[in-house]
Protein backbone atom coordinates (compact mmCIF):
# COMPACT_ATOMS: atom_id res chain seq x y z
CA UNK A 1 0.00 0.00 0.00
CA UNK A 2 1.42 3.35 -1.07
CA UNK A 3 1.52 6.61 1.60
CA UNK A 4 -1.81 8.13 -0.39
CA UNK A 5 -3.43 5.10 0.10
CA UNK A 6 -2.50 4.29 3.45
CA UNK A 7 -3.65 7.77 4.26
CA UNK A 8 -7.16 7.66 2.81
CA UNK A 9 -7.54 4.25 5.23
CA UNK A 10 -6.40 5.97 7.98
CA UNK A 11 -8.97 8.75 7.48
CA UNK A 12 -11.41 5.90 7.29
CA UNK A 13 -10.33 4.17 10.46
CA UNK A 14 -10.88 7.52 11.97
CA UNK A 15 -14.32 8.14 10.76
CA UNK A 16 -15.31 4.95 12.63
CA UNK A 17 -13.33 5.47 15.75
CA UNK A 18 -11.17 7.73 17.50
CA UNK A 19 -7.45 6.05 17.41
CA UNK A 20 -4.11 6.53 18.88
CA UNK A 21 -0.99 6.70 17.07
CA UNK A 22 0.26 3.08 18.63
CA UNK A 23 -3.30 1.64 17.43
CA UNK A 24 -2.68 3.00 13.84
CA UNK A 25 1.31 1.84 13.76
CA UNK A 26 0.32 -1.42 15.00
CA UNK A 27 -2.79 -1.82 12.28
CA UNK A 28 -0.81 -0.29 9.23
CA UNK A 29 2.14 -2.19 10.43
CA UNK A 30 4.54 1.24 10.10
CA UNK A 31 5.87 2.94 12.53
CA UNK A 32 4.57 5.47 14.96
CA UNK A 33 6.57 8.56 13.21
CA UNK A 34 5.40 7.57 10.07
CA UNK A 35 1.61 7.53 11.25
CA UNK A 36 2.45 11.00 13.05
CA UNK A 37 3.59 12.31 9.51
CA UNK A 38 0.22 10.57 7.62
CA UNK A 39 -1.99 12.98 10.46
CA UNK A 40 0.01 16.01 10.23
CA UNK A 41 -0.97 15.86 5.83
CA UNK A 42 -4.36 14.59 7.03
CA UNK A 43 -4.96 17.53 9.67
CA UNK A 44 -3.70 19.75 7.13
CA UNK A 45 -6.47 18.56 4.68
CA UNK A 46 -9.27 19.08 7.61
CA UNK A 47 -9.88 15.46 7.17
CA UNK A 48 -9.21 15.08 10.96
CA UNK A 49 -8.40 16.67 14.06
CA UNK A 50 -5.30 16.35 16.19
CA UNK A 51 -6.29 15.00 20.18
CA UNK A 52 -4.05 13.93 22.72
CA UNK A 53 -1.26 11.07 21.68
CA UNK A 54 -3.78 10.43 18.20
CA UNK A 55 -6.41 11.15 15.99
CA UNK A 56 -10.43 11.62 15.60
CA UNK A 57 -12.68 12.49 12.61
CA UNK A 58 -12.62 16.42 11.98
CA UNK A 59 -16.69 16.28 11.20
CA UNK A 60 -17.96 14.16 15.05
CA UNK A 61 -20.93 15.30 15.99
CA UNK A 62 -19.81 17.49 19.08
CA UNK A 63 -18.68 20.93 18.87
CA UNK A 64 -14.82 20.95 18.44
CA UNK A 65 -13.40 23.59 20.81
CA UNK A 66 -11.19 26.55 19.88
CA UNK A 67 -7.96 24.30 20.16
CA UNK A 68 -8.95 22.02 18.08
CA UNK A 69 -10.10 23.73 15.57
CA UNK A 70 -6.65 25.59 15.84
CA UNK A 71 -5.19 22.39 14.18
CA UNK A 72 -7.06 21.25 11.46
CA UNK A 73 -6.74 23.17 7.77
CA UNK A 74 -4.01 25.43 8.94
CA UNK A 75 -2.22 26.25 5.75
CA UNK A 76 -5.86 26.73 3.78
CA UNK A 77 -6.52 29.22 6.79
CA UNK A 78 -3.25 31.07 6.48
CA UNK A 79 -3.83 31.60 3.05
CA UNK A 80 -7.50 32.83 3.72
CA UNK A 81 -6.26 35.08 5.49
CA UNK A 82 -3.79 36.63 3.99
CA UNK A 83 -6.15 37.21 0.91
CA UNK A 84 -8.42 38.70 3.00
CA UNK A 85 -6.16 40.90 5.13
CA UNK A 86 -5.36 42.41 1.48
CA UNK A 87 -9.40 43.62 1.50
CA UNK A 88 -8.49 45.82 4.46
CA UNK A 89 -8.73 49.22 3.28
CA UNK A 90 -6.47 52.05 4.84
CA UNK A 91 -8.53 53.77 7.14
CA UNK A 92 -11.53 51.27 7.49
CA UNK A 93 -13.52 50.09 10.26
CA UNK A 94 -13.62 46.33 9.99
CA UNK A 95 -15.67 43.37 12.15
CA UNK A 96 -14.07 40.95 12.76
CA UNK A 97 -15.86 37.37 13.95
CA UNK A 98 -14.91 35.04 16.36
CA UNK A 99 -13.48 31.96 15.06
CA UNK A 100 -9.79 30.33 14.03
CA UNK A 101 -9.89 31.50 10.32
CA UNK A 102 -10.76 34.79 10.98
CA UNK A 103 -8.12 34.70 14.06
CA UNK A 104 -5.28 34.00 10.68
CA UNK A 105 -7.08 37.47 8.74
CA UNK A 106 -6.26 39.59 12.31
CA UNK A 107 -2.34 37.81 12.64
CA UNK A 108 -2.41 39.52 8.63
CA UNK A 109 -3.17 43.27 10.21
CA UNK A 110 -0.34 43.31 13.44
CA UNK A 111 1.13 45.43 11.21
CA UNK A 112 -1.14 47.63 10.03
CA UNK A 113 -1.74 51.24 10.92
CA UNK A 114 -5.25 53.69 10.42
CA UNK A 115 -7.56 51.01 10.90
CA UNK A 116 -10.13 50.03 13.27
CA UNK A 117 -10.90 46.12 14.23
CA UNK A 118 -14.66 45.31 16.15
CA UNK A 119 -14.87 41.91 17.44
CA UNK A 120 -16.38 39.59 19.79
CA UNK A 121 -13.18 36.96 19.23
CA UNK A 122 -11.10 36.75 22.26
CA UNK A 123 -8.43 35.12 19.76
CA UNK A 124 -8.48 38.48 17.72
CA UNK A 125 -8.58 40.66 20.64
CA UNK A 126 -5.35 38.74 21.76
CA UNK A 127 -3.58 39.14 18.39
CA UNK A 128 -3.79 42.49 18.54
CA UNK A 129 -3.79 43.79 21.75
CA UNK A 130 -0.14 45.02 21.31
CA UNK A 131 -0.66 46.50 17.74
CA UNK A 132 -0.63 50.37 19.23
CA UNK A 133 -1.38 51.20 15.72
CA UNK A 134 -4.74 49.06 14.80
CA UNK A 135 -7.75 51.05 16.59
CA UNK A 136 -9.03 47.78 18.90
CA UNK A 137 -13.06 47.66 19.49
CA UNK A 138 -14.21 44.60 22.19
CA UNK A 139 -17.65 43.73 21.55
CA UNK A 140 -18.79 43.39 25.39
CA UNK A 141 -21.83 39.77 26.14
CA UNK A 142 -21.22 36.50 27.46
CA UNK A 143 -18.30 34.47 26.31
CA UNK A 144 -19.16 31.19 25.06
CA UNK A 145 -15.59 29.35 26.40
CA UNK A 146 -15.47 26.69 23.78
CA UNK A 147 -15.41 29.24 20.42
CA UNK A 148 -13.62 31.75 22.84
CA UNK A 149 -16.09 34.24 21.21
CA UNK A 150 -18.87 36.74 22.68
CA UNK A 151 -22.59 36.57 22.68
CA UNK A 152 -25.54 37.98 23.38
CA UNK A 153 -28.13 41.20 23.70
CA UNK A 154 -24.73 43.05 25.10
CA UNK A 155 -22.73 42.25 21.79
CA UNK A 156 -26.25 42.84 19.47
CA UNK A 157 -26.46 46.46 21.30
CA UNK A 158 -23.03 47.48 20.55
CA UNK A 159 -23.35 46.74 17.32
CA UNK A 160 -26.63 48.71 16.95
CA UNK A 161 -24.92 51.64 17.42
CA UNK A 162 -22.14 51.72 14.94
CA UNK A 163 -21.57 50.78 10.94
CA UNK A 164 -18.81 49.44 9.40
CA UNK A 165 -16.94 49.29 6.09
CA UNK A 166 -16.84 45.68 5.89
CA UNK A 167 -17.10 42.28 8.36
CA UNK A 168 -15.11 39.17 7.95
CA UNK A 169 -17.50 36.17 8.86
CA UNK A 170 -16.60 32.16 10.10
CA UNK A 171 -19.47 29.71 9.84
CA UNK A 172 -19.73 26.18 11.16
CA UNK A 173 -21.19 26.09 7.46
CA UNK A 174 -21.49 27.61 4.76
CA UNK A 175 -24.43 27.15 2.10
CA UNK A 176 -25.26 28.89 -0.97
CA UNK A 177 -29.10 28.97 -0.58
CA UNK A 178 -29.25 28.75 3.63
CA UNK A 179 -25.99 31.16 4.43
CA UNK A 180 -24.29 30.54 7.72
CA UNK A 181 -24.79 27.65 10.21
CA UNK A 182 -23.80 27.69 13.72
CA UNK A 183 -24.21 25.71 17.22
CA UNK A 184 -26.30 28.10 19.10
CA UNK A 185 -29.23 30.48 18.45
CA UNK A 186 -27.00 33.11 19.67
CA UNK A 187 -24.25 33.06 17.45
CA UNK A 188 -26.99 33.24 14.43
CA UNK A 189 -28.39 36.34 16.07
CA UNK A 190 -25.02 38.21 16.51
CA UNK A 191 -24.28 37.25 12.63
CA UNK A 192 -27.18 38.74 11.49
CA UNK A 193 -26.61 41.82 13.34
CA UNK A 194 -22.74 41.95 11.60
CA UNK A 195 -24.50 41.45 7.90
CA UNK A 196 -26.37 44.33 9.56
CA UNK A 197 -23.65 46.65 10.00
CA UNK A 198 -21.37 46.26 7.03
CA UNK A 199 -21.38 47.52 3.95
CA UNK A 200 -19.00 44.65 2.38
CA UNK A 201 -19.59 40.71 3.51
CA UNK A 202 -16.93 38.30 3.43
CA UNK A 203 -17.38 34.76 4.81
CA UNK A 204 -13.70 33.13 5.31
CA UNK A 205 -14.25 29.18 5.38
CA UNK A 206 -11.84 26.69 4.05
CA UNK A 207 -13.37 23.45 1.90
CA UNK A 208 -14.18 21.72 4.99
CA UNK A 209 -17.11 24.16 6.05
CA UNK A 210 -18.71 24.15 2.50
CA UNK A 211 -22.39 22.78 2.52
CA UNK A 212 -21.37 21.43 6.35
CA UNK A 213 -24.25 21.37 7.83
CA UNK A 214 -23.67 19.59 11.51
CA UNK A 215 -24.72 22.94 12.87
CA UNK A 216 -28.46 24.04 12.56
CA UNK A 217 -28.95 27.53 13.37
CA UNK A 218 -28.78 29.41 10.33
CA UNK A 219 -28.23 33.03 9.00
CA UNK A 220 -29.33 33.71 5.53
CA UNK A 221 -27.42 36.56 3.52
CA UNK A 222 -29.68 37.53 1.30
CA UNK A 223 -27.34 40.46 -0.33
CA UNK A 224 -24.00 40.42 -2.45
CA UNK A 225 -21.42 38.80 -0.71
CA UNK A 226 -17.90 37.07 -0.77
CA UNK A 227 -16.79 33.40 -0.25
CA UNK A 228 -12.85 33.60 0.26
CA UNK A 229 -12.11 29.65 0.54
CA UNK A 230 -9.12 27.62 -0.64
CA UNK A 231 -7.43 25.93 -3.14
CA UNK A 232 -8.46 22.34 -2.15
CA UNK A 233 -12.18 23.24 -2.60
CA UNK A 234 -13.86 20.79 -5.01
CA UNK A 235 -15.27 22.21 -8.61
CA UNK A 236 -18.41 20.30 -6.59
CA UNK A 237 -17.99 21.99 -3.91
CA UNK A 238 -18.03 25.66 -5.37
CA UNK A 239 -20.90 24.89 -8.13
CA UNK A 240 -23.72 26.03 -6.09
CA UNK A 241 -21.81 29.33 -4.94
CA UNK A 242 -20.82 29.99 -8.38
CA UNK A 243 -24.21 29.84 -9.48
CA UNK A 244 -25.57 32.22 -7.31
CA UNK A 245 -26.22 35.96 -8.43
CA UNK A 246 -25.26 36.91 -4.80
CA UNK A 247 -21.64 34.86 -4.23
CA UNK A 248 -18.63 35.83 -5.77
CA UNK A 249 -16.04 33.18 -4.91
CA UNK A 250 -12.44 33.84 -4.06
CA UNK A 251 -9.62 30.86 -4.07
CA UNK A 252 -6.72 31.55 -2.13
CA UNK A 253 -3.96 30.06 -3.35
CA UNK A 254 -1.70 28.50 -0.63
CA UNK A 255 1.96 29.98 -0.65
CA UNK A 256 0.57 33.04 -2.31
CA UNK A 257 1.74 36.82 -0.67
């Protein structure tokens, strides 16, 4: 059996069962660094997430937390956001979701002077806490611990009161007909009150998140709007988006400045 094979019965093995790295040496008969070398491609595809000492399918049922997350499609999500951070306009106000994708877009801005970032992600509001230059708005509501993002009628006021140039969306999922899926009523709410605010839309989601739909509280965009995804999206996968007359779609090529 070649590596590419081996790897796509690995992912299967996965999809059945959570496994540890001993458990897949011992049933691929290789040895535990090259099984640690099959996950790292495999987490890169978002095929499946990292845990402790193995492996577990990427799509489970549960809610992955922030961490993991953090580890699955992180070269597609480096090159989503870099694409995007080149959307920032000098001088903008920008919102900025929660979520690990976005998180890469507000790593892309450290740098950046003569603009102002809203968000409700505590992994944004870490990034660039020390960027003296980058204007720093914290939405205020209840922190949900496991997406490390805020919530609520305190987050939904705030953003009442202002506008903003554009907002950079995550999704659990992302349809072409239904719009955004997420875990908790909440999180649908505070979405729709971004669309609300923002004169541009851009949804970052890597191939993984496209037509997901193990989330089922929804936020429909009915309005022009941009899918930034990347380069290991499907033809399949970016039909329905294509064909839209709201969706333009953005690849981002991996590797690209």
């Amino acid at each position: 059996m070649n590596a590419s094979g081996r790897r796509s019965r690995i992912a299967e093995t996965l999809e059945a069962r959570p496994a540890t790295v001993e458990e897949l040496a011992d049933e691929f008969a290789v040895s535990p660094s090259t099984i640690r070398r099959d996950l790292d491609r495999l987490v890169a595809s978002g095929r499946i997430l990292r845990t402790y000492g193995g492996a577990a399918p990427a799509g489970s049922g549960r809610e992955q937390s922030l961490r993991e997350r953090e580890m699955v499609a992180g070269e597609a999500k480096q090159a989503i956001g870099r694409h995007a951070a080149s959307l920032v306009a000098p001088g903008s106000v920008n919102i900025l979701d929660a979520g690990t994708t976005v998180g890469m877009l507000a790593r892309c801005l450290c740098s950046r002077s003569d603009i102002t970032v809203i968000t409700n992600g505590m992994t944004t509001a870490r990034t660039l806490e020390h960027a003296e230059d980058v204007e720093l708005v914290i939405l205020g509501g209840r922190l949900r611990h496991i997406s490390s993002g805020t919530v609520g009628p305190l987050a939904e006021a705030a953003l009442s009161t202002l506008t903003a140039d554009a907002a950079f969306l995550g999704a659990d999922g992302v349809s072409a007909e239904r719009g955004l899926s997420e875990q908790t009523d909440q999180q649908a709410s505070l979405k729709r009150a971004m669309i609300r605010a923002a004169a541009e839309l851009y949804v970052l989601a890597d191939s993984s998140k496209l037509a997901a739909s193990s989330a089922h509280w929804w936020t429909p965009i009915e309005r022009p709007w941009t899918l930034i995804t990347d380069a290991s999206a499907s033809e399949r996968q970016l039909e329905p988006f294509r064909a839209s007359p709201y969706v333009t779609v953005v690849v981002a090529e991996q590797g690209a400045a």
